[in-house]
N, C-alpha and C. Protein backbone atom coordinates (compact mmCIF):
# COMPACT_ATOMS: atom_id res chain seq x y z
N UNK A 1 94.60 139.06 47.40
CA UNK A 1 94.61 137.74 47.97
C UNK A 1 94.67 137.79 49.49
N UNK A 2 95.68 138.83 50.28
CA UNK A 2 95.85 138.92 51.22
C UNK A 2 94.48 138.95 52.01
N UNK A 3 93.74 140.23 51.41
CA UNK A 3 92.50 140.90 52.10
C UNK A 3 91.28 139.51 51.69
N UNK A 4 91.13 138.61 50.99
CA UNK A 4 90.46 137.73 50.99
C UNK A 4 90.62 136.56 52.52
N UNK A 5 91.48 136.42 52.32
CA UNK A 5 92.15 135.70 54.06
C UNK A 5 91.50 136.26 55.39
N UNK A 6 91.94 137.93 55.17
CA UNK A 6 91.22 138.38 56.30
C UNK A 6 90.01 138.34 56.26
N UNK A 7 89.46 138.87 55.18
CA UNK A 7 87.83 138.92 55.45
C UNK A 7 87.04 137.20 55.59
N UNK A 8 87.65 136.13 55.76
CA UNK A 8 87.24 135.28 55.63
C UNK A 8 87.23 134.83 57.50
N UNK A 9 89.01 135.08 57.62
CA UNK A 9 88.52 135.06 59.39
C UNK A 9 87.64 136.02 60.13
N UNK A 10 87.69 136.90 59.36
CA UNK A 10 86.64 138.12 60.35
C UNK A 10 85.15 137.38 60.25
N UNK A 11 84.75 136.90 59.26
CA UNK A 11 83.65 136.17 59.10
C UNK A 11 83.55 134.71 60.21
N UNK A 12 84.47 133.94 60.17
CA UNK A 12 84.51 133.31 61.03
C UNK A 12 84.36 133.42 62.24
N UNK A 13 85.30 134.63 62.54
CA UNK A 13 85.18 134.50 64.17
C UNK A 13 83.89 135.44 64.38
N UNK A 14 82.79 136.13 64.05
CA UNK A 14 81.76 136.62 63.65
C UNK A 14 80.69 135.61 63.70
N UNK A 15 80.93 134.17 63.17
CA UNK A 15 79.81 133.14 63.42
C UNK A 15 80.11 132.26 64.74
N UNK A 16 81.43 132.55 65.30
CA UNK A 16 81.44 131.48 66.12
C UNK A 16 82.23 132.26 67.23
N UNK A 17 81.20 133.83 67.44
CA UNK A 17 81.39 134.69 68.76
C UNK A 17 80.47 134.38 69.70
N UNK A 18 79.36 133.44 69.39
CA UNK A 18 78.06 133.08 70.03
C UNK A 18 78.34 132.16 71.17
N UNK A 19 79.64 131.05 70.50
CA UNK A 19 79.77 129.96 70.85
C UNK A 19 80.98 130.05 72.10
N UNK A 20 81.69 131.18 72.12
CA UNK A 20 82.74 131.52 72.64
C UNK A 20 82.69 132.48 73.43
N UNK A 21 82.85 132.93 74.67
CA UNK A 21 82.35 133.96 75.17
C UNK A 21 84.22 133.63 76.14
N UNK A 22 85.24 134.88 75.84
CA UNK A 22 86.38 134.98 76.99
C UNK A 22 86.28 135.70 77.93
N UNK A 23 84.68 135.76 78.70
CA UNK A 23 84.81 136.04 80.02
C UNK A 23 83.96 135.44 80.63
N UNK A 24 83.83 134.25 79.76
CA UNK A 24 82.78 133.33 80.43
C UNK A 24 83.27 132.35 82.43
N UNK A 25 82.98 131.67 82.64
CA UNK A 25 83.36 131.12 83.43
C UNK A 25 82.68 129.81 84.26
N UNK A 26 82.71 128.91 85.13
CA UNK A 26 81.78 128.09 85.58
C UNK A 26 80.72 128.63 86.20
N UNK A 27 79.73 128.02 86.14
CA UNK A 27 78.44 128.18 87.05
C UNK A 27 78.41 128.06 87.89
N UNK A 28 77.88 128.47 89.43
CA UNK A 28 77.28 127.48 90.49
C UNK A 28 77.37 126.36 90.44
N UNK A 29 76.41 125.76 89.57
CA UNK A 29 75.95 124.74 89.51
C UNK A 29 76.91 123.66 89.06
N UNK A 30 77.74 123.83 88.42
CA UNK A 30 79.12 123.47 87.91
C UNK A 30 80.09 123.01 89.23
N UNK A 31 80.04 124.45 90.09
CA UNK A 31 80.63 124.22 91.00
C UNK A 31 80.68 123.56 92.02
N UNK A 32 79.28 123.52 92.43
CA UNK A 32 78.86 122.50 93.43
C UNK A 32 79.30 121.04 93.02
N UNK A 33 79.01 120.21 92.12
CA UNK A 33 79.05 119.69 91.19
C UNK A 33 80.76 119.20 91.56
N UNK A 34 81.55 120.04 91.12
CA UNK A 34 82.80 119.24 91.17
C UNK A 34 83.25 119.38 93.17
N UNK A 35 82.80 120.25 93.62
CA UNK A 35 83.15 119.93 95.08
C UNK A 35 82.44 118.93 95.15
N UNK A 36 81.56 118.38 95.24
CA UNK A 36 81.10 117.27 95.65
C UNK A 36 81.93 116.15 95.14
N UNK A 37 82.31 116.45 94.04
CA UNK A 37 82.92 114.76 93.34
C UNK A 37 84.40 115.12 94.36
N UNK A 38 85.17 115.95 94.49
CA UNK A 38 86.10 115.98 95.64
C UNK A 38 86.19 115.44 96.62
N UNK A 39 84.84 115.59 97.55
CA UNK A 39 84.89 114.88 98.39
C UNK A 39 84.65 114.19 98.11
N UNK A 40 83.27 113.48 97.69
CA UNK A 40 82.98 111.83 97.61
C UNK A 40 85.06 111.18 97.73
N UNK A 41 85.59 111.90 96.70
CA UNK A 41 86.52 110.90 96.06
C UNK A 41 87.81 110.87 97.48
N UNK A 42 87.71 112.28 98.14
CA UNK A 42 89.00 112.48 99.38
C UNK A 42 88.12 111.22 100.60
N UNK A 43 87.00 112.14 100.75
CA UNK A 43 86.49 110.93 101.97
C UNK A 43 86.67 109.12 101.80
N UNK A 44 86.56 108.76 100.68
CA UNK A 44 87.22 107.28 100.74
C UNK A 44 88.39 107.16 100.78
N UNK A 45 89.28 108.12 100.12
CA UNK A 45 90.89 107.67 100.59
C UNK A 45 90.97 107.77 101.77
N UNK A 46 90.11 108.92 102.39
CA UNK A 46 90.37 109.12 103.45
C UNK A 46 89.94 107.54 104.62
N UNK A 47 89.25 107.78 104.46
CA UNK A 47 89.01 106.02 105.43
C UNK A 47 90.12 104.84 105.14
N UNK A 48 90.30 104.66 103.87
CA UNK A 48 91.43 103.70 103.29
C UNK A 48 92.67 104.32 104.39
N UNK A 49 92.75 105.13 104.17
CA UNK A 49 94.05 105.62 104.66
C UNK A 49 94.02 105.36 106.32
N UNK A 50 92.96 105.63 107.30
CA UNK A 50 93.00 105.46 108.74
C UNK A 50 93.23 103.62 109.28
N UNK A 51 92.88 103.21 107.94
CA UNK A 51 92.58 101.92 108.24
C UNK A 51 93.86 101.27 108.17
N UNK A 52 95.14 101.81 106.86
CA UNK A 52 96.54 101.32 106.85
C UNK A 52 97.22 101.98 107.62
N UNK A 53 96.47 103.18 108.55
CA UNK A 53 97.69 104.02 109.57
C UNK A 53 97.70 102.92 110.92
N UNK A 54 96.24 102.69 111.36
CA UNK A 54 96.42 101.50 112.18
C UNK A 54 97.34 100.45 112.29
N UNK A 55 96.98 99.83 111.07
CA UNK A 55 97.80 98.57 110.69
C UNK A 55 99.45 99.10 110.30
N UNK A 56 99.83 100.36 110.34
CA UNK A 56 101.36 100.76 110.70
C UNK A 56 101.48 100.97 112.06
N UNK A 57 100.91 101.40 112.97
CA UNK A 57 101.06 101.42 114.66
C UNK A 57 101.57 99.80 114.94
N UNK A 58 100.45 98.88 114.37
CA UNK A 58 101.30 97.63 115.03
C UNK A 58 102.62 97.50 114.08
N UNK A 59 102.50 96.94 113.30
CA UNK A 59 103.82 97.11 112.39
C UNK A 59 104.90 97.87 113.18
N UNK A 60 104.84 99.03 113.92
CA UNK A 60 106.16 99.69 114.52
C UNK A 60 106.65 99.35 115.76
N UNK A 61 105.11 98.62 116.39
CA UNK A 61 105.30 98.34 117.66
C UNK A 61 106.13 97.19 117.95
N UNK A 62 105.81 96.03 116.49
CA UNK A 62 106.70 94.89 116.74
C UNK A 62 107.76 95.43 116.44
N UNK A 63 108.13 95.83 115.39
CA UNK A 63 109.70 96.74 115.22
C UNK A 63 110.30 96.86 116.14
N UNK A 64 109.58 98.02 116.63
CA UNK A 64 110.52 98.31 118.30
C UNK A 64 110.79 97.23 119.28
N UNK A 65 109.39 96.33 119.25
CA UNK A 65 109.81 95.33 120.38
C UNK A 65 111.07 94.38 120.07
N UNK A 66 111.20 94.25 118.54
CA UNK A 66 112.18 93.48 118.10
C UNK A 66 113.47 94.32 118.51
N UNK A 67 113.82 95.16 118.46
CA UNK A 67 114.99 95.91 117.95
C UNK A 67 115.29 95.51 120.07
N UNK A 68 114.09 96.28 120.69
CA UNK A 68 114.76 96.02 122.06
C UNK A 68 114.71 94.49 122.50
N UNK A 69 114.79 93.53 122.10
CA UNK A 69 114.96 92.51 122.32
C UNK A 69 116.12 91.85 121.66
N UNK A 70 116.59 92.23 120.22
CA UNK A 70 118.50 92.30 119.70
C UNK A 70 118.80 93.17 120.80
N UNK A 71 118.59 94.30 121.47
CA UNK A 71 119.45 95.13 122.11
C UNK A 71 119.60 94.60 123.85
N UNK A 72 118.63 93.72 124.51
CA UNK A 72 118.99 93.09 125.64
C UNK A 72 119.62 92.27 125.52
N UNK A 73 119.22 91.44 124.38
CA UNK A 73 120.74 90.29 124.06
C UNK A 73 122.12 90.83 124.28
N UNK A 74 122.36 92.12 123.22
CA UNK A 74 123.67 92.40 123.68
C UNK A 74 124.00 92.91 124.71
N UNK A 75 122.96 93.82 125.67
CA UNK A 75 123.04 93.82 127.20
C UNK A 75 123.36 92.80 127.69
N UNK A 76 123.16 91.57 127.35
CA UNK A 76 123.61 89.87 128.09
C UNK A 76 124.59 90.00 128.03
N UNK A 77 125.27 90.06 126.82
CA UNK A 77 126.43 89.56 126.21
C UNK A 77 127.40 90.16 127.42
N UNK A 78 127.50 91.42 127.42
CA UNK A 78 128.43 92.32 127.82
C UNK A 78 128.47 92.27 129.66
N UNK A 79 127.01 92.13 130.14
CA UNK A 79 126.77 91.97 131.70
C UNK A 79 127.05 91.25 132.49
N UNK A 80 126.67 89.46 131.24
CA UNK A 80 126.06 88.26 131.94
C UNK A 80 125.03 88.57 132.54
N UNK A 81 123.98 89.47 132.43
CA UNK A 81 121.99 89.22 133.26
C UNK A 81 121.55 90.28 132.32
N UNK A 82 120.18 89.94 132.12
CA UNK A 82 119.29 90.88 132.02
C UNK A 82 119.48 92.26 132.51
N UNK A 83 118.75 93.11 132.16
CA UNK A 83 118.03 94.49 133.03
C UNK A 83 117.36 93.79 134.06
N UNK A 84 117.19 94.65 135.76
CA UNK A 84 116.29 93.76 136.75
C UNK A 84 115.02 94.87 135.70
N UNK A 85 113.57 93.81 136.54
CA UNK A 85 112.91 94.83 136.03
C UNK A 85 112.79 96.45 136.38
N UNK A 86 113.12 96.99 137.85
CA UNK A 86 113.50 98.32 138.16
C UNK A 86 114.28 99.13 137.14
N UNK A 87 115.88 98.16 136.35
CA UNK A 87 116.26 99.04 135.60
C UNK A 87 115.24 99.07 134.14
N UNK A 88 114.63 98.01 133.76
CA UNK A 88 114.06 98.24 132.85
C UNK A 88 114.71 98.87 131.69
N UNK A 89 113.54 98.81 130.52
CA UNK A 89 114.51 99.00 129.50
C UNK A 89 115.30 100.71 129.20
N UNK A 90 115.11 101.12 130.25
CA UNK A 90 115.82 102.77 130.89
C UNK A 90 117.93 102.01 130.10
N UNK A 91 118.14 100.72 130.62
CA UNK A 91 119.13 100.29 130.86
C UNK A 91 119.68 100.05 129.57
N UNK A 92 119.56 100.05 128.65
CA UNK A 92 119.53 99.75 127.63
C UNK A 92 119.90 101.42 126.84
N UNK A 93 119.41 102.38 127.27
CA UNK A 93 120.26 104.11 127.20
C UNK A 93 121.12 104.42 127.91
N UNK A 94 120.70 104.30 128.91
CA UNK A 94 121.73 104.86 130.17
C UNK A 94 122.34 103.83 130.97
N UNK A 95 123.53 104.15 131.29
CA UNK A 95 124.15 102.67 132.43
C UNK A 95 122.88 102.94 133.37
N UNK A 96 123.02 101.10 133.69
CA UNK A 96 122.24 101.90 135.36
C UNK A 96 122.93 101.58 136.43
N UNK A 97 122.85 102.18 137.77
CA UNK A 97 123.34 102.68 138.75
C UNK A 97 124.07 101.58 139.13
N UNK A 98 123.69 99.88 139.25
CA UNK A 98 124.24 98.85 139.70
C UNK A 98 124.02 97.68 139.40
N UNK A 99 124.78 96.45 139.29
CA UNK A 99 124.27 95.05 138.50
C UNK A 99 125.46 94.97 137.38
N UNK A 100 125.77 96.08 137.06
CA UNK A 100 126.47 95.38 136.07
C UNK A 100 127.83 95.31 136.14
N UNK A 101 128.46 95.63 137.59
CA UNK A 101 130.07 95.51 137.67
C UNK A 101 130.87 95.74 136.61
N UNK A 102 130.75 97.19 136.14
CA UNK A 102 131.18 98.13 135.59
C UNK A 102 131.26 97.64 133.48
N UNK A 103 130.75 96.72 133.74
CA UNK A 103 130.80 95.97 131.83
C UNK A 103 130.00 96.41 131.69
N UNK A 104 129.09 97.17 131.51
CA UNK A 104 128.15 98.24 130.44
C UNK A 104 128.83 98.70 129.39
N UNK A 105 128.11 98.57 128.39
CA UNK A 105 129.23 98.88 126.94
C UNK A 105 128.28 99.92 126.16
N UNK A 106 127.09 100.29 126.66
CA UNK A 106 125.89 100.91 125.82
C UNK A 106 126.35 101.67 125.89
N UNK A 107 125.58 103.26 125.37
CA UNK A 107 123.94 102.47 124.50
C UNK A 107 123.69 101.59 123.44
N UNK A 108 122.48 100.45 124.10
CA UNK A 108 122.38 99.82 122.82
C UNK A 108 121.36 100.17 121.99
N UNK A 109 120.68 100.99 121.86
CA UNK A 109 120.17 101.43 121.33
C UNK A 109 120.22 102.97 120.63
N UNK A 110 119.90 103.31 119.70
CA UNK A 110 120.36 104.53 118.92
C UNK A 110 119.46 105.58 119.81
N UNK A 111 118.67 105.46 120.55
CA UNK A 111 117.61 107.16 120.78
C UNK A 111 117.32 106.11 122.21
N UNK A 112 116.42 107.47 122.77
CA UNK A 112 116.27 106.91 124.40
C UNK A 112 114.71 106.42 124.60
N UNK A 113 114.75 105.25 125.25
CA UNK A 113 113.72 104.43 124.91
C UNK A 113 112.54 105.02 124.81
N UNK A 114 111.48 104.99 123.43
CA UNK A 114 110.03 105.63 123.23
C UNK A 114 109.12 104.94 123.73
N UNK A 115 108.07 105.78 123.71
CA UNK A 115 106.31 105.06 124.13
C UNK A 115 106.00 104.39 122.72
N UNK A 116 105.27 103.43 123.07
CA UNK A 116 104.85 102.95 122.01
C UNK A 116 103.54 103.52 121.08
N UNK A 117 103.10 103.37 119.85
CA UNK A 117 102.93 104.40 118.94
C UNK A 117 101.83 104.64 119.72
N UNK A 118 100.55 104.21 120.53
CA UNK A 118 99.68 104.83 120.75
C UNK A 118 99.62 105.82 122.00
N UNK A 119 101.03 105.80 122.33
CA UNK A 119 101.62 106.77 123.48
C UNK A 119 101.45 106.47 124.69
N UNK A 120 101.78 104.86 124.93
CA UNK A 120 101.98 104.31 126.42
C UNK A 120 103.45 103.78 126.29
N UNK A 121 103.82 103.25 127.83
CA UNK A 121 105.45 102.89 128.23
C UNK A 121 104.98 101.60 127.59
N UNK A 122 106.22 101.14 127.16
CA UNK A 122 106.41 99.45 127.09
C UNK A 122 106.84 99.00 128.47
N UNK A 123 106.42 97.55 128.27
CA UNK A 123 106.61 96.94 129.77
C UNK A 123 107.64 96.23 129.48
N UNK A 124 108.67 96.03 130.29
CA UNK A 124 109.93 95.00 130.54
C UNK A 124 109.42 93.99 131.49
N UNK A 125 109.85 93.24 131.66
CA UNK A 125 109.54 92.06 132.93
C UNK A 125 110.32 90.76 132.12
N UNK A 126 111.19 90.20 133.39
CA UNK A 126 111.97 89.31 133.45
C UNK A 126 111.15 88.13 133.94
N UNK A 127 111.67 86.78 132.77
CA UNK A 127 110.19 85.97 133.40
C UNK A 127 111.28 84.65 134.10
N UNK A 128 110.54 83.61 134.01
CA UNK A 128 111.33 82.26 135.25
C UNK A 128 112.85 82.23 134.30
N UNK A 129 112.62 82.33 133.05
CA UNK A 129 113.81 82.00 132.58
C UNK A 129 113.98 80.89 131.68
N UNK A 130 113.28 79.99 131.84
CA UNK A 130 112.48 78.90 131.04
C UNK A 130 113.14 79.04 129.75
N UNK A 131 111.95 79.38 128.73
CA UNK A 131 112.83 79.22 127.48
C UNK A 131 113.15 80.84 126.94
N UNK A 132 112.46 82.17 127.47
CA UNK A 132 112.78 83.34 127.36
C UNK A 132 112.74 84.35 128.51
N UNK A 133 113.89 84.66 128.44
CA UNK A 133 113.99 85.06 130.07
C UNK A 133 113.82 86.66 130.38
N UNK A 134 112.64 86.93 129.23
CA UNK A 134 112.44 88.47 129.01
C UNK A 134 111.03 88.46 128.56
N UNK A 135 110.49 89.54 128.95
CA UNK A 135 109.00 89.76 127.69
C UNK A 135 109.20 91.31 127.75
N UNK A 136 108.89 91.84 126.47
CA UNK A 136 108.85 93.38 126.22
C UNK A 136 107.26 93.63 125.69
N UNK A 137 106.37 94.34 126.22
CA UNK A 137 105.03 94.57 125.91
C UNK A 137 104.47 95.84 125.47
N UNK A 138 103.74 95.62 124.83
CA UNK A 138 102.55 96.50 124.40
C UNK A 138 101.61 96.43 124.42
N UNK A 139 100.85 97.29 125.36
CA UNK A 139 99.17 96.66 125.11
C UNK A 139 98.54 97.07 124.55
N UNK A 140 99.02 97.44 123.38
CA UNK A 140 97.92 97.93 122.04
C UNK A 140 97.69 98.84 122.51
N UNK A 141 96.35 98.78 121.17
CA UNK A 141 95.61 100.95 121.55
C UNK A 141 94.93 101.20 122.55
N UNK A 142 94.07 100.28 123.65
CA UNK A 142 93.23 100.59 124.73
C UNK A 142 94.23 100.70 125.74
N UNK A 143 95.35 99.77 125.40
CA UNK A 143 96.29 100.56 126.68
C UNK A 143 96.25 99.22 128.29
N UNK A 144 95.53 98.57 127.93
CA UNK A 144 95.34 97.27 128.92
C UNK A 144 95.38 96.14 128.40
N UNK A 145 95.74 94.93 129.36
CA UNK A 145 95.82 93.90 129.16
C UNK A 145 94.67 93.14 128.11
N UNK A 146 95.00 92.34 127.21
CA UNK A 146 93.77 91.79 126.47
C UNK A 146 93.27 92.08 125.12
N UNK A 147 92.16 92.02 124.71
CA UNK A 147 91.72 92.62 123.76
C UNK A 147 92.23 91.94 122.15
N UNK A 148 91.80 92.35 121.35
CA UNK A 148 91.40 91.77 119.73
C UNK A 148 91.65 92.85 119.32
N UNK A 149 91.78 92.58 117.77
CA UNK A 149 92.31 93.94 116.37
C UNK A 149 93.43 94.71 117.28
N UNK A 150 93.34 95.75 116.74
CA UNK A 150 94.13 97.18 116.96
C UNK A 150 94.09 97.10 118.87
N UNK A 151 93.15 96.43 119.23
CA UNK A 151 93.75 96.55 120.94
C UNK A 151 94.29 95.54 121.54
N UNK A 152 94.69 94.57 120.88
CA UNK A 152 95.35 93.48 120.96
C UNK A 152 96.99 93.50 121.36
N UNK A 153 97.38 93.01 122.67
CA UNK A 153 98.73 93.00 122.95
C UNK A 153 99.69 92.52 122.22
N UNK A 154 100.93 93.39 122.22
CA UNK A 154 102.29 93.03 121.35
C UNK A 154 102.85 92.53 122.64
N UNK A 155 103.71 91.05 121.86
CA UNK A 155 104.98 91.18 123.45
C UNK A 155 105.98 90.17 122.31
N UNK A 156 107.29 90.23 123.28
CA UNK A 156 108.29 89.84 122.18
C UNK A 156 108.02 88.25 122.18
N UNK A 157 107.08 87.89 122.78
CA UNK A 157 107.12 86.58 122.62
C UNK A 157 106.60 85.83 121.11
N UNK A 158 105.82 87.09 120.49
CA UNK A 158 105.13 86.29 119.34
C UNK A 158 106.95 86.16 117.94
């Protein structure tokens, strides 16, 4: 009974050695084939993806402008004035040298003031006083005044 079993798989794997080859492997043609579907499929994330990294640059830029605009408030609080614009928002890390008759209570801020994401200074400037007596800026990705989309100015006014 035993030897009936075997000779039945030996027969088997005998008809279906044709079909099976264990040192077979992909083709060329195979290969090309799936690199291509790789990319096709990376190069669109890939664009998807440049297009939501943008739209996180502004996203951080208002962040920041927000955060330094809670953090001159409490520069008020503690001073009574603004930063002039000379101290700028430097003042807001480090005491600065004069103006504030010794009530500096900072830093108000956790790290020392960054460029904004496309790697320019933010602008401080103290305005009439009117109804906000500060603007903190960004001029987007071209880096100048003006501009639409992604080169479009941040300032704490919006």
């Amino acid at each position: 009974m035993n030897s009936n079993i075997i000779e039945e798989n030996v027969m088997k794997n005998e008809e279906n050695k044709f079909y099976y080859d264990p040192e077979g492997g992909w083709t060329f043609i195979e290969t090309i084939i799936v690199i291509g579907i790789v990319l096709v499929l990376t190069s669109s994330v890939g664009f998807m993806a440049i297009k939501y990294l943008d739209r996180a640059k502004v996203v951080t830029a208002r962040s920041q402008i927000e955060t330094f605009s809670i953090s001159l408030d409490a520069y008020f609080l503690d001073c009574g004035e603004y930063p002039s614009e000379s101290q700028g928002l430097a003042a807001l890390w480090e005491a600065p040298d004069s103006a504030t008759g010794g009530l500096w209570s900072g830093p108000y801020v956790n790290k020392s003031i960054p460029k904004d994401p496309w790697g320019n200074d933010y602008e401080y400037r103290k305005t009439d006083g009117n109804s906000i007596p500060y603007l903190v800026l960004s001029w987007g990705r071209d880096g100048v005044e003006g501009g639409a989309g992604n080169d479009a100015d941040i300032s704490s006014r919006e």
